[in-house]
PDB file of N, CA and C in Angstrom:
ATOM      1  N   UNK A   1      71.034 233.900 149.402  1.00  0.00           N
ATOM      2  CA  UNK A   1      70.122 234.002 148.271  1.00  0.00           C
ATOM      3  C   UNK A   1      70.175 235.402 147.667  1.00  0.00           C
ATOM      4  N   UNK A   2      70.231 236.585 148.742  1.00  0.00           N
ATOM      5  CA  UNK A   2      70.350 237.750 147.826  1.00  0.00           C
ATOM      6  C   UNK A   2      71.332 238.219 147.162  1.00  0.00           C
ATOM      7  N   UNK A   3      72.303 237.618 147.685  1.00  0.00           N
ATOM      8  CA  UNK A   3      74.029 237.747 147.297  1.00  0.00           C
ATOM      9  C   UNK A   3      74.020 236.840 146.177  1.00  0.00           C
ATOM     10  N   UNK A   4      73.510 235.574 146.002  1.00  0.00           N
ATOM     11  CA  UNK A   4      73.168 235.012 144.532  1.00  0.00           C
ATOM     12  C   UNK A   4      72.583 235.768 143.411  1.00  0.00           C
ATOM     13  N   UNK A   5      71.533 236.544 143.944  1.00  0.00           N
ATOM     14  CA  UNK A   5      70.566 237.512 143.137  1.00  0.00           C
ATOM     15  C   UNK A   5      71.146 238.675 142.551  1.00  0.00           C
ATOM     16  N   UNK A   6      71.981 238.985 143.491  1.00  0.00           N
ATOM     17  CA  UNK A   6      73.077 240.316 143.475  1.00  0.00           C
ATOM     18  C   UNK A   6      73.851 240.203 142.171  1.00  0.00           C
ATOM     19  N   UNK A   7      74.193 239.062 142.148  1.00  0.00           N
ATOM     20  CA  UNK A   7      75.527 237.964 141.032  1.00  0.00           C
ATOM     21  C   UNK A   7      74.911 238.032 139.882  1.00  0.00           C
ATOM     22  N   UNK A   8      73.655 237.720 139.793  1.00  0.00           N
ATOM     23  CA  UNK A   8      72.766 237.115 138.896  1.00  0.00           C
ATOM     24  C   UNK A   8      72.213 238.552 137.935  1.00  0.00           C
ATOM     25  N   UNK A   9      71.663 239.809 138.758  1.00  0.00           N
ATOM     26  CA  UNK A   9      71.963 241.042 137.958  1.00  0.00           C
ATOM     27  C   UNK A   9      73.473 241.086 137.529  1.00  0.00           C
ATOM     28  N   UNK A  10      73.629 241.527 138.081  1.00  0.00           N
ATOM     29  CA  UNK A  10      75.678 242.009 137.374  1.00  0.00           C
ATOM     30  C   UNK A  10      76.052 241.291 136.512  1.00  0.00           C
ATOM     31  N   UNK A  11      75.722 239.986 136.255  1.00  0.00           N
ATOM     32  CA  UNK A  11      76.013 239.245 135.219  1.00  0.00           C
ATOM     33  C   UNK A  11      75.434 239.581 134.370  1.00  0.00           C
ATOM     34  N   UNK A  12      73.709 239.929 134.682  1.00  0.00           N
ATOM     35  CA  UNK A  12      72.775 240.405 133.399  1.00  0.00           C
ATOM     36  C   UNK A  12      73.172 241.803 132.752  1.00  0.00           C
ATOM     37  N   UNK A  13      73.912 242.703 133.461  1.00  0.00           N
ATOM     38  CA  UNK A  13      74.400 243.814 133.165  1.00  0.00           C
ATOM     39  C   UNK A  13      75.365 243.617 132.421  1.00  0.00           C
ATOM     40  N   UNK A  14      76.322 242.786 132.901  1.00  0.00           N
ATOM     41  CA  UNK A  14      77.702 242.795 131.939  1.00  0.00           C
ATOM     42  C   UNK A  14      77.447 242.005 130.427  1.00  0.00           C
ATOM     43  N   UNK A  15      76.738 241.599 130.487  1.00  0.00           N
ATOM     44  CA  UNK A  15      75.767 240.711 129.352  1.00  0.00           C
ATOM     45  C   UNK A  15      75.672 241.980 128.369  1.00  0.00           C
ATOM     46  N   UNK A  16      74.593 242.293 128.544  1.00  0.00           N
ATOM     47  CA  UNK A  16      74.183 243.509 127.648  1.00  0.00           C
ATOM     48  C   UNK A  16      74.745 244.430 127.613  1.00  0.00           C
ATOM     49  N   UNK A  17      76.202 244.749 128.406  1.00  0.00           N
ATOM     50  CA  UNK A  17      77.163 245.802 127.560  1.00  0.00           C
ATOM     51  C   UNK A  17      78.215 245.207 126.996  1.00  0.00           C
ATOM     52  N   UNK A  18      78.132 243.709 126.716  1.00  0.00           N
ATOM     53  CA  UNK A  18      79.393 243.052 126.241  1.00  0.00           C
ATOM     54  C   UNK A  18      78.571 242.783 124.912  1.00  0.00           C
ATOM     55  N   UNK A  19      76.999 243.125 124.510  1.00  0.00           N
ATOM     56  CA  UNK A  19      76.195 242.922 123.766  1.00  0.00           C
ATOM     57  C   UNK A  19      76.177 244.373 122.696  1.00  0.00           C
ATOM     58  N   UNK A  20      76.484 245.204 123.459  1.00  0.00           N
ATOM     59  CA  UNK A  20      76.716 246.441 122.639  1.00  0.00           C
ATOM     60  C   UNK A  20      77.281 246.461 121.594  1.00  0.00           C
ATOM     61  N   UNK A  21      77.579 246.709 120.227  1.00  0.00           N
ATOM     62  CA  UNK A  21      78.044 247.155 119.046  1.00  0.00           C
ATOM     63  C   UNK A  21      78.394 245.863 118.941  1.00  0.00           C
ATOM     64  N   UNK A  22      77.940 244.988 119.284  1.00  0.00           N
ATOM     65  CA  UNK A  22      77.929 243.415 118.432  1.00  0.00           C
ATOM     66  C   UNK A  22      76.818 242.594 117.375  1.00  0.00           C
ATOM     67  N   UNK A  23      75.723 243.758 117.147  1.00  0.00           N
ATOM     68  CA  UNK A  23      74.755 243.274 116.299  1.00  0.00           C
ATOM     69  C   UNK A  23      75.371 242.221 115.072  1.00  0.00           C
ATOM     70  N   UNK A  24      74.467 241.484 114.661  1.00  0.00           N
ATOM     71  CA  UNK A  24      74.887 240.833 113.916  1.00  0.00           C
ATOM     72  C   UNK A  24      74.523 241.877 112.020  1.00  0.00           C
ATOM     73  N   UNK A  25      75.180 241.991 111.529  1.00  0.00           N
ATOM     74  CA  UNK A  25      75.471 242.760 110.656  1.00  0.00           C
ATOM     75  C   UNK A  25      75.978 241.775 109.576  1.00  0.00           C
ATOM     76  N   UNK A  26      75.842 242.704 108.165  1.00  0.00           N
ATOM     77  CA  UNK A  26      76.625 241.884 106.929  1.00  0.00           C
ATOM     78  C   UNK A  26      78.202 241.583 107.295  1.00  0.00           C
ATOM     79  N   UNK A  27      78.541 242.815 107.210  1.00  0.00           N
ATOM     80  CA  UNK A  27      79.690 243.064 107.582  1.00  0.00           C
ATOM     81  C   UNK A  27      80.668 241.664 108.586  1.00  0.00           C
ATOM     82  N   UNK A  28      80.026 242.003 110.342  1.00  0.00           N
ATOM     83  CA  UNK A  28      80.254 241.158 111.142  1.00  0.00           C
ATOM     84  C   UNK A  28      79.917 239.395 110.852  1.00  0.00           C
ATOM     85  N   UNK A  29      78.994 239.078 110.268  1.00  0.00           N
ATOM     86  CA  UNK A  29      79.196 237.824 109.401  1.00  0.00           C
ATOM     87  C   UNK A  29      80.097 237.640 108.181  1.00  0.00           C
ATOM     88  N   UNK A  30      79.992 238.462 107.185  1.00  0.00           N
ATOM     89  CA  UNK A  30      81.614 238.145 106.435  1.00  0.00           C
ATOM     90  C   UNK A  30      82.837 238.254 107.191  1.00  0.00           C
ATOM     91  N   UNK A  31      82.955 238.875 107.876  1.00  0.00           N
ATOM     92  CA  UNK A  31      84.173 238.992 108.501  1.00  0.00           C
ATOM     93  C   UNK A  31      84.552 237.794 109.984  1.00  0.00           C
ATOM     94  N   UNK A  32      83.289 236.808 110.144  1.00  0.00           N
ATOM     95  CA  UNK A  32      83.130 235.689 110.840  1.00  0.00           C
ATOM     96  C   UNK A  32      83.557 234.536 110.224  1.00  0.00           C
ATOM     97  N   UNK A  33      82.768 234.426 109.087  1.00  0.00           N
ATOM     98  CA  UNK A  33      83.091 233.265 108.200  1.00  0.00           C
ATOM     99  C   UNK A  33      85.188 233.464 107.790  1.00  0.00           C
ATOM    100  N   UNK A  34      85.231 235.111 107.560  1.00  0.00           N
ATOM    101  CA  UNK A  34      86.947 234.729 106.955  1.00  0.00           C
ATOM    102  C   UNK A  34      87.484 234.448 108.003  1.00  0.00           C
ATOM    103  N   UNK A  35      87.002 234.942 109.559  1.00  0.00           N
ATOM    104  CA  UNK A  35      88.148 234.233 110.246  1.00  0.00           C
ATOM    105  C   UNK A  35      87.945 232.871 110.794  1.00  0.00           C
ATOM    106  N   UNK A  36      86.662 232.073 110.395  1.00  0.00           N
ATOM    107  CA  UNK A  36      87.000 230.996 110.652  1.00  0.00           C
ATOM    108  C   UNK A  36      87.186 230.193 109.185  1.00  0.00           C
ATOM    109  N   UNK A  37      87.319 230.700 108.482  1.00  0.00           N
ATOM    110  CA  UNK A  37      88.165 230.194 107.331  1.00  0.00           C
ATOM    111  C   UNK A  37      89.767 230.077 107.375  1.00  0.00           C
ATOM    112  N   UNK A  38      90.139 231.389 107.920  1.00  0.00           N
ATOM    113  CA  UNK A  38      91.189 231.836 108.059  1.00  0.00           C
ATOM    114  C   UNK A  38      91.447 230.343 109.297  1.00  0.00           C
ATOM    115  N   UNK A  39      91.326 230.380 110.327  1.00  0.00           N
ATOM    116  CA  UNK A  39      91.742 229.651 111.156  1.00  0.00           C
ATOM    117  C   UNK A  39      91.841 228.003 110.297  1.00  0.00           C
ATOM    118  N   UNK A  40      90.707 228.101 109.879  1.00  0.00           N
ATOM    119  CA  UNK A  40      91.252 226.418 108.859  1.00  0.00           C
ATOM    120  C   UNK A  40      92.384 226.669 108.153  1.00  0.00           C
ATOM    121  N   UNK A  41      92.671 227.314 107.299  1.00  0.00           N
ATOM    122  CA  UNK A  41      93.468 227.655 106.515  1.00  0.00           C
ATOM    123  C   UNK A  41      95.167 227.269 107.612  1.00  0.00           C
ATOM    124  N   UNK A  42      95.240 227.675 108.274  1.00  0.00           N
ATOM    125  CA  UNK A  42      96.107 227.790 109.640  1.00  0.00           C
ATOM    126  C   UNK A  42      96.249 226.358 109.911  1.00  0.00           C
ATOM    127  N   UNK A  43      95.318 225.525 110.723  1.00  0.00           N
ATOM    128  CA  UNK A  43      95.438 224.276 110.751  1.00  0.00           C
ATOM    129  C   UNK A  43      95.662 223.456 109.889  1.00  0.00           C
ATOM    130  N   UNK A  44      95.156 224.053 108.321  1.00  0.00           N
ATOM    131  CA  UNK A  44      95.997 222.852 106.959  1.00  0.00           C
ATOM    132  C   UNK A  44      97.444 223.094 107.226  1.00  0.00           C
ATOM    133  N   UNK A  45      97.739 224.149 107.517  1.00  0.00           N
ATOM    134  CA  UNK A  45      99.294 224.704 107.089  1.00  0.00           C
ATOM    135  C   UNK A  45     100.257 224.462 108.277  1.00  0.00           C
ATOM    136  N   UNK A  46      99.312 224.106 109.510  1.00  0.00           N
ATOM    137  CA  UNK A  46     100.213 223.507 110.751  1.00  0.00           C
ATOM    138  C   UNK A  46     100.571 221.920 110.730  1.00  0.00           C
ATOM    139  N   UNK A  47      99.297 221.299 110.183  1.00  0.00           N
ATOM    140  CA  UNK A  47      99.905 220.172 109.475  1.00  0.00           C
ATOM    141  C   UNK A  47     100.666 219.440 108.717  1.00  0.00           C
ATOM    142  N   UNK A  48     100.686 220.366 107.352  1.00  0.00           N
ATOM    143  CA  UNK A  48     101.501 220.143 106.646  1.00  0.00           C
ATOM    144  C   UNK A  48     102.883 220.355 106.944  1.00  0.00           C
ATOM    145  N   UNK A  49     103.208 221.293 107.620  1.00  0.00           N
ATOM    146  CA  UNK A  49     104.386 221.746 108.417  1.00  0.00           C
ATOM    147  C   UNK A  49     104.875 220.622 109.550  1.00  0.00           C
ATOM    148  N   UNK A  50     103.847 219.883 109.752  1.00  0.00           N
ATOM    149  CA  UNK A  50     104.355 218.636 110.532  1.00  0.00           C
ATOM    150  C   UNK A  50     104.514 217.529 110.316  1.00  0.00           C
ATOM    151  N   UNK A  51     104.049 217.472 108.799  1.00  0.00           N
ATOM    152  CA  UNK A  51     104.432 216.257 108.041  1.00  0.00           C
ATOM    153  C   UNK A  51     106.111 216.372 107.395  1.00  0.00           C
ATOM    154  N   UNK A  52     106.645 217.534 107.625  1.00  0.00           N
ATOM    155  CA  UNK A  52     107.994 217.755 107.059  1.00  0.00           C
ATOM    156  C   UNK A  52     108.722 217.888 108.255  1.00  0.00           C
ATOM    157  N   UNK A  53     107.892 217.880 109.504  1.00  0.00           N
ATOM    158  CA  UNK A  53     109.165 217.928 110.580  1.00  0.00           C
ATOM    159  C   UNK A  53     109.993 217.109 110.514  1.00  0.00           C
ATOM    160  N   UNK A  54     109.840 216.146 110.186  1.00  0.00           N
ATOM    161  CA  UNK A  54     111.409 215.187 110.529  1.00  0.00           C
ATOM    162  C   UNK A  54     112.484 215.807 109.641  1.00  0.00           C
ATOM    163  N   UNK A  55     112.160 216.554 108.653  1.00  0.00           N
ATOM    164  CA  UNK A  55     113.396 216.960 107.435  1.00  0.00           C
ATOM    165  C   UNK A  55     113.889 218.621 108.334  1.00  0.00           C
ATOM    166  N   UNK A  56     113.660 218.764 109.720  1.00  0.00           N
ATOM    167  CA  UNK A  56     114.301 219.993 110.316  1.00  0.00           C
ATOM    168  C   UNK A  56     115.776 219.559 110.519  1.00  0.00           C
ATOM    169  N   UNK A  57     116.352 220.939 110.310  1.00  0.00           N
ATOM    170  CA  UNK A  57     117.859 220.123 110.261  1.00  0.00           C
ATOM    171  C   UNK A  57     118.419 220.218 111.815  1.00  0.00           C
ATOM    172  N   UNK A  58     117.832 220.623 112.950  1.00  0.00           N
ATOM    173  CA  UNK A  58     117.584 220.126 113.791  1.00  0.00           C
ATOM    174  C   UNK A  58     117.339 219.302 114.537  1.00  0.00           C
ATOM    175  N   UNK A  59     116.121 218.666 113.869  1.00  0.00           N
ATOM    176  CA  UNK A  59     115.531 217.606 114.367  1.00  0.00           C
ATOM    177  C   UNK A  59     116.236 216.008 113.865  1.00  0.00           C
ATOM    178  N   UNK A  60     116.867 216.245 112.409  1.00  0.00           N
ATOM    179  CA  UNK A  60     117.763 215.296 112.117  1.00  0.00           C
ATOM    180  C   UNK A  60     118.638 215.351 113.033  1.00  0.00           C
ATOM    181  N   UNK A  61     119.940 216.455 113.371  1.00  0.00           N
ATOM    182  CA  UNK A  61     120.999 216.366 113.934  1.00  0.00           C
ATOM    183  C   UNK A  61     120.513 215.676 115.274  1.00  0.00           C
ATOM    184  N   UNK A  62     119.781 215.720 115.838  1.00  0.00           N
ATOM    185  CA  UNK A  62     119.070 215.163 117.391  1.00  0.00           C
ATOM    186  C   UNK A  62     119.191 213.945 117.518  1.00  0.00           C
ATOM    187  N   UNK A  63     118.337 213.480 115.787  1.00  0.00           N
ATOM    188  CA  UNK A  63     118.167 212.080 115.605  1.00  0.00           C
ATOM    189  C   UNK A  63     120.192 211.526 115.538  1.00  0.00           C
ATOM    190  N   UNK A  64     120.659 211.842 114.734  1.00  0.00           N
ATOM    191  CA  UNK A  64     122.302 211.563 114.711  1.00  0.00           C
ATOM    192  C   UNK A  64     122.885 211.138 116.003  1.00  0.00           C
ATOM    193  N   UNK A  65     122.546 212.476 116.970  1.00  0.00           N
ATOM    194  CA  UNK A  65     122.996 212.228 118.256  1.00  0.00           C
ATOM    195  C   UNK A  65     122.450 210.793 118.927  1.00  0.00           C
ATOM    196  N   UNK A  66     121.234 210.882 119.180  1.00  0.00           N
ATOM    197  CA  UNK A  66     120.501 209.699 119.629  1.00  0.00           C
ATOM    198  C   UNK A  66     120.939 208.619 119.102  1.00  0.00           C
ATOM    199  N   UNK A  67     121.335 208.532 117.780  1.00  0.00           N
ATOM    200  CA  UNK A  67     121.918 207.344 116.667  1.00  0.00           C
ATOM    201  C   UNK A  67     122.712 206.572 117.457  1.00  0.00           C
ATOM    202  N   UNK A  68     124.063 207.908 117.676  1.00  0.00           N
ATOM    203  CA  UNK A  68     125.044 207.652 117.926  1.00  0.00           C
ATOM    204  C   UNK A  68     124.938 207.080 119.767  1.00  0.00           C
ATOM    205  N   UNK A  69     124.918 207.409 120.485  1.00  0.00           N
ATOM    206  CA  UNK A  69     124.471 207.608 121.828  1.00  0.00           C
ATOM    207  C   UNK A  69     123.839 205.915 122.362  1.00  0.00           C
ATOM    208  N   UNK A  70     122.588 205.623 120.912  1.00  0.00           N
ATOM    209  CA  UNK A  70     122.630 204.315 121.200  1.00  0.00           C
ATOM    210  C   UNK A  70     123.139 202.891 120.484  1.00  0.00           C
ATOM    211  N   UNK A  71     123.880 203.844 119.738  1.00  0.00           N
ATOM    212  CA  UNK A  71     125.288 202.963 118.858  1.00  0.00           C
ATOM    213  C   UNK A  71     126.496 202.188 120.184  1.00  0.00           C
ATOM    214  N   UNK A  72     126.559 203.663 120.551  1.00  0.00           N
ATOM    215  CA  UNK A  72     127.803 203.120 121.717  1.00  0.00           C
ATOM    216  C   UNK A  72     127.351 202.110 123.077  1.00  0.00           C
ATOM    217  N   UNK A  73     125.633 202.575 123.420  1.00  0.00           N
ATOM    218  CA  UNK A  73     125.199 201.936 124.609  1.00  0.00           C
ATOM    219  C   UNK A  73     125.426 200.008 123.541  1.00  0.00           C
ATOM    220  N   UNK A  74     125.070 199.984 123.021  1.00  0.00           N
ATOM    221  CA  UNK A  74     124.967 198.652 122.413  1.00  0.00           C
ATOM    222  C   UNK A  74     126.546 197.765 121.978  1.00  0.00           C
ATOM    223  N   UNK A  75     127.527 198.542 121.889  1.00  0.00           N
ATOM    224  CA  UNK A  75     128.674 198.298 121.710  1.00  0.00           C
ATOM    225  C   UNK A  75     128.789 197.683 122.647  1.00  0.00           C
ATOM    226  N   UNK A  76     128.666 198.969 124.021  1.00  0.00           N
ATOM    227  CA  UNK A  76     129.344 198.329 125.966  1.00  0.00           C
ATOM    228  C   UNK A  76     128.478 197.172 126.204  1.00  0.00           C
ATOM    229  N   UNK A  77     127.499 196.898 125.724  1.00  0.00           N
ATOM    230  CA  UNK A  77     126.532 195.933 126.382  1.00  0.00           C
ATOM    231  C   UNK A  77     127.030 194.430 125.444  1.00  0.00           C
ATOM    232  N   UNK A  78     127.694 194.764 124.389  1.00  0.00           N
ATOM    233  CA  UNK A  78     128.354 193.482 123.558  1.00  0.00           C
ATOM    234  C   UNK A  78     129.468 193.619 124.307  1.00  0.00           C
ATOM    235  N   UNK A  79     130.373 194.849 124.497  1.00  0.00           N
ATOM    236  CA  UNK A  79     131.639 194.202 125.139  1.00  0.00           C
ATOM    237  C   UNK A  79     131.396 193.127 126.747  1.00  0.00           C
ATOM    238  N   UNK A  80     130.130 193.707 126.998  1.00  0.00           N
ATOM    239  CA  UNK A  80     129.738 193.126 128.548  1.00  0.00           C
ATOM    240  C   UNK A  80     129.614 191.663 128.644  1.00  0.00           C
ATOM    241  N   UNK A  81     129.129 191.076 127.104  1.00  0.00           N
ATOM    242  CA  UNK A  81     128.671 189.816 127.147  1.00  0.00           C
ATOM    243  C   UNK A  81     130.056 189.240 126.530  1.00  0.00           C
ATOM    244  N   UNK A  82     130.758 189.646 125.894  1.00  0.00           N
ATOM    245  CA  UNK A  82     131.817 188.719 125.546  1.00  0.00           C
ATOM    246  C   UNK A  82     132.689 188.903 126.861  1.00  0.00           C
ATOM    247  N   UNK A  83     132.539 189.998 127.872  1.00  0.00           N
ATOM    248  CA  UNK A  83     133.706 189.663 128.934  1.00  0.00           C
ATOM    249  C   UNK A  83     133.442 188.396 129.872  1.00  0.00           C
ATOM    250  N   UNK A  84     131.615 188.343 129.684  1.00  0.00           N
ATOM    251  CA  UNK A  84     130.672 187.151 130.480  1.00  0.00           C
ATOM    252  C   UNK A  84     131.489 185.870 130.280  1.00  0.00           C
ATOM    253  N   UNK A  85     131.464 186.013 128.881  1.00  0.00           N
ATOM    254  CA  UNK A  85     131.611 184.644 128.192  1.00  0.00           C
ATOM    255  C   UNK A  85     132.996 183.788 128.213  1.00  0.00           C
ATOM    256  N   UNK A  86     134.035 185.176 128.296  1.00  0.00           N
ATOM    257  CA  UNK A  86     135.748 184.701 128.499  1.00  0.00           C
ATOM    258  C   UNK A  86     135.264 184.171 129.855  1.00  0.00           C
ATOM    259  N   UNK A  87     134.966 185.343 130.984  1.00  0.00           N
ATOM    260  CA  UNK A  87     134.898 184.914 132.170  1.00  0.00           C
ATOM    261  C   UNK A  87     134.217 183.006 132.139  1.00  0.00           C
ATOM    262  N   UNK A  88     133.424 183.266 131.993  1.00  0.00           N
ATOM    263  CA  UNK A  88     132.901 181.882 131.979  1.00  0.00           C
ATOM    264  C   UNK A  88     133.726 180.636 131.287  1.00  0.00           C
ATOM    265  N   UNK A  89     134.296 180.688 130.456  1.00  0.00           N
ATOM    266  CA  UNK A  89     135.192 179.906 130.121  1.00  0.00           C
ATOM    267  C   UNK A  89     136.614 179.750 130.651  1.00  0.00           C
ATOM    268  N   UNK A  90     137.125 180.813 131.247  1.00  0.00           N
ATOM    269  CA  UNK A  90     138.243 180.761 132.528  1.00  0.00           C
ATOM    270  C   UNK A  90     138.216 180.121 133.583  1.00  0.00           C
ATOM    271  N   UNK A  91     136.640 180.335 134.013  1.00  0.00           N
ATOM    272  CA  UNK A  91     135.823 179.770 135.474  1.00  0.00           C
ATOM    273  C   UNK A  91     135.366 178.599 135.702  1.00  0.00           C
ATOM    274  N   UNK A  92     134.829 178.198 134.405  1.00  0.00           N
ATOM    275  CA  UNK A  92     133.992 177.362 134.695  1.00  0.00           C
ATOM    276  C   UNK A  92     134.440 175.969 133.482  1.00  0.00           C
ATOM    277  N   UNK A  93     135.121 176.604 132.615  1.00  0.00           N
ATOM    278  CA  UNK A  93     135.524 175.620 131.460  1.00  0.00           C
ATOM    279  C   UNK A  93     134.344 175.212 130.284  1.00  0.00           C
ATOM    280  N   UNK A  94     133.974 176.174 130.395  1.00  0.00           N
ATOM    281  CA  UNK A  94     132.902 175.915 129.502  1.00  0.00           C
ATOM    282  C   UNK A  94     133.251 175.882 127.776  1.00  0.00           C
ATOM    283  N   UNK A  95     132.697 175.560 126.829  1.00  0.00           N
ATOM    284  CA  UNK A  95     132.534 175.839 125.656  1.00  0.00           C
ATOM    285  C   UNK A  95     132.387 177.153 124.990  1.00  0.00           C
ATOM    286  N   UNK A  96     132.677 177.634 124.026  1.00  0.00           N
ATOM    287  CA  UNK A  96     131.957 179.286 123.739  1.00  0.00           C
ATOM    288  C   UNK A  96     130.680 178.496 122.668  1.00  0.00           C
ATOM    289  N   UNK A  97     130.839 177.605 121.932  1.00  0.00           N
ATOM    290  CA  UNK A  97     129.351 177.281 121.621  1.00  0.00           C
ATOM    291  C   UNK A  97     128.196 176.973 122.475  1.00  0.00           C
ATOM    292  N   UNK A  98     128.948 176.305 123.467  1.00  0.00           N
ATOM    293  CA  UNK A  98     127.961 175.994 124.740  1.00  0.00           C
ATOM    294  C   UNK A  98     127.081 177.021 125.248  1.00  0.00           C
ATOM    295  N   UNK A  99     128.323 178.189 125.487  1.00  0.00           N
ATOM    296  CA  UNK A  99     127.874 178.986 126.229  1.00  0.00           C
ATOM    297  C   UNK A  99     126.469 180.385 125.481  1.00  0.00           C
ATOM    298  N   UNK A 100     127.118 179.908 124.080  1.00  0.00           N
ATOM    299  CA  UNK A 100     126.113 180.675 122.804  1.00  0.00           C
ATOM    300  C   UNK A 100     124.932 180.004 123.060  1.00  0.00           C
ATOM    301  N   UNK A 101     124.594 178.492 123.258  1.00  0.00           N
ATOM    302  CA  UNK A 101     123.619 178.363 123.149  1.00  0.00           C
ATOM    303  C   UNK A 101     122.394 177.972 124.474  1.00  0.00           C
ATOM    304  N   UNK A 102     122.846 178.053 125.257  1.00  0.00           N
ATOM    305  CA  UNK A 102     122.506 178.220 126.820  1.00  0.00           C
ATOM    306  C   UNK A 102     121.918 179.369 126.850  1.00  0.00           C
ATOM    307  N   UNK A 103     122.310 180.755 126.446  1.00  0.00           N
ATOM    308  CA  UNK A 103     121.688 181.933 126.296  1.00  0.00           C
ATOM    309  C   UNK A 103     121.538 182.844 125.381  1.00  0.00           C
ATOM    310  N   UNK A 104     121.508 181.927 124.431  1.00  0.00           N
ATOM    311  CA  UNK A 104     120.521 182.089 123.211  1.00  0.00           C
ATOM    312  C   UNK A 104     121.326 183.538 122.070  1.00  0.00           C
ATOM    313  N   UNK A 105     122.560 183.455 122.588  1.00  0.00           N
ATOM    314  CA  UNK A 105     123.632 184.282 121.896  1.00  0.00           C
ATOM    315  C   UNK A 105     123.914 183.792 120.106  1.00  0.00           C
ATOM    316  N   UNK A 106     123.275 184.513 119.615  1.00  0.00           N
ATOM    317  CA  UNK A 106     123.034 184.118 117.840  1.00  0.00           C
ATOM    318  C   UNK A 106     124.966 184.370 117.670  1.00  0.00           C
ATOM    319  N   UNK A 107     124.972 183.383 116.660  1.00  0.00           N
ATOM    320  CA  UNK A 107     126.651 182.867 115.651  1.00  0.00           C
ATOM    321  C   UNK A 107     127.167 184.404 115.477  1.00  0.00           C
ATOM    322  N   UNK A 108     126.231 185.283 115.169  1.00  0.00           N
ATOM    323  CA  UNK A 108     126.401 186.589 113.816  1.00  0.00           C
ATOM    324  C   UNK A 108     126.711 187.320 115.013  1.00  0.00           C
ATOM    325  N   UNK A 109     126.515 187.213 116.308  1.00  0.00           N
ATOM    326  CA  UNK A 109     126.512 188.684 117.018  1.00  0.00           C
ATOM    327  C   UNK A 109     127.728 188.929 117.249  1.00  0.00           C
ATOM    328  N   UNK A 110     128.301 190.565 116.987  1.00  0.00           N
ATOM    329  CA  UNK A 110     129.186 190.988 117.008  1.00  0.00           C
ATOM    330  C   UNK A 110     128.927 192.936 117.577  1.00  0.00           C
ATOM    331  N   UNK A 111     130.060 193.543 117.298  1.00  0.00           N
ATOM    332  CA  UNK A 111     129.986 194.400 117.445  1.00  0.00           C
ATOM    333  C   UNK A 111     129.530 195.532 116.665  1.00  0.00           C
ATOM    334  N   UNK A 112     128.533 196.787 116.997  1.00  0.00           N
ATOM    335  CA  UNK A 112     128.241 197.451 115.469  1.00  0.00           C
ATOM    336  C   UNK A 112     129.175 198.275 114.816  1.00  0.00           C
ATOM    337  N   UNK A 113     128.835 198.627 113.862  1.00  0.00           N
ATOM    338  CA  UNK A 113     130.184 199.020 112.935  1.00  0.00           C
ATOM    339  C   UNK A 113     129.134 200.648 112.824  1.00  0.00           C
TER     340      UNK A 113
END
């Protein structure tokens, strides 16, 4: 309890010298209001700045990469299903319409360009 009490001055001390030359003044209120003006001002302009991120020419080239990256994953995964499909017709004698429509393989699918 006195070691609480102990805490409890020192805090009241550091209080009132962190209270020093902080009166509230003309001055210290205009100069409150501009910086929290100022700080809005900041957050319009971080926004707006993030409504144009996608046009970083950075952030495009990233997108390109990624483009590309899942251009090719989608290629191997078509070459995967037409090797299915020979296979299956070597193996098993199947149809290739048959086999289109058993698993739901649309007429149009091909490879991307």
């Amino acid at each position: 309890l006195s070691e609480g009490s102990r805490k409890h001055v020192n805090l009241q001390k550091s209080i009132e010298k962190a209270k020093i030359g902080r009166h509230e003044t003309e001055e210290r209120t205009m100069l409150t209001k501009e910086l929290s003006s100022l700080r809005e001002q900041r957050e319009q302009l971080k926004a707006e700045v993030e409504k144009y991120k996608e046009c970083d020419p950075k952030v495009v080239e990233k997108i390109r990469q990624e483009s590309k990256i899942a251009k090719d994953a989608a290629n191997r995964w078509t070459d995967n299903v037409f090797a299915i499909k020979s296979w299956a017709k070597r193996k098993f004698g199947f149809e290739e319409n048959k086999i289109d429509k058993s698993f739901g393989i649309p007429e149009d699918f091909d490879y991307i360009d």
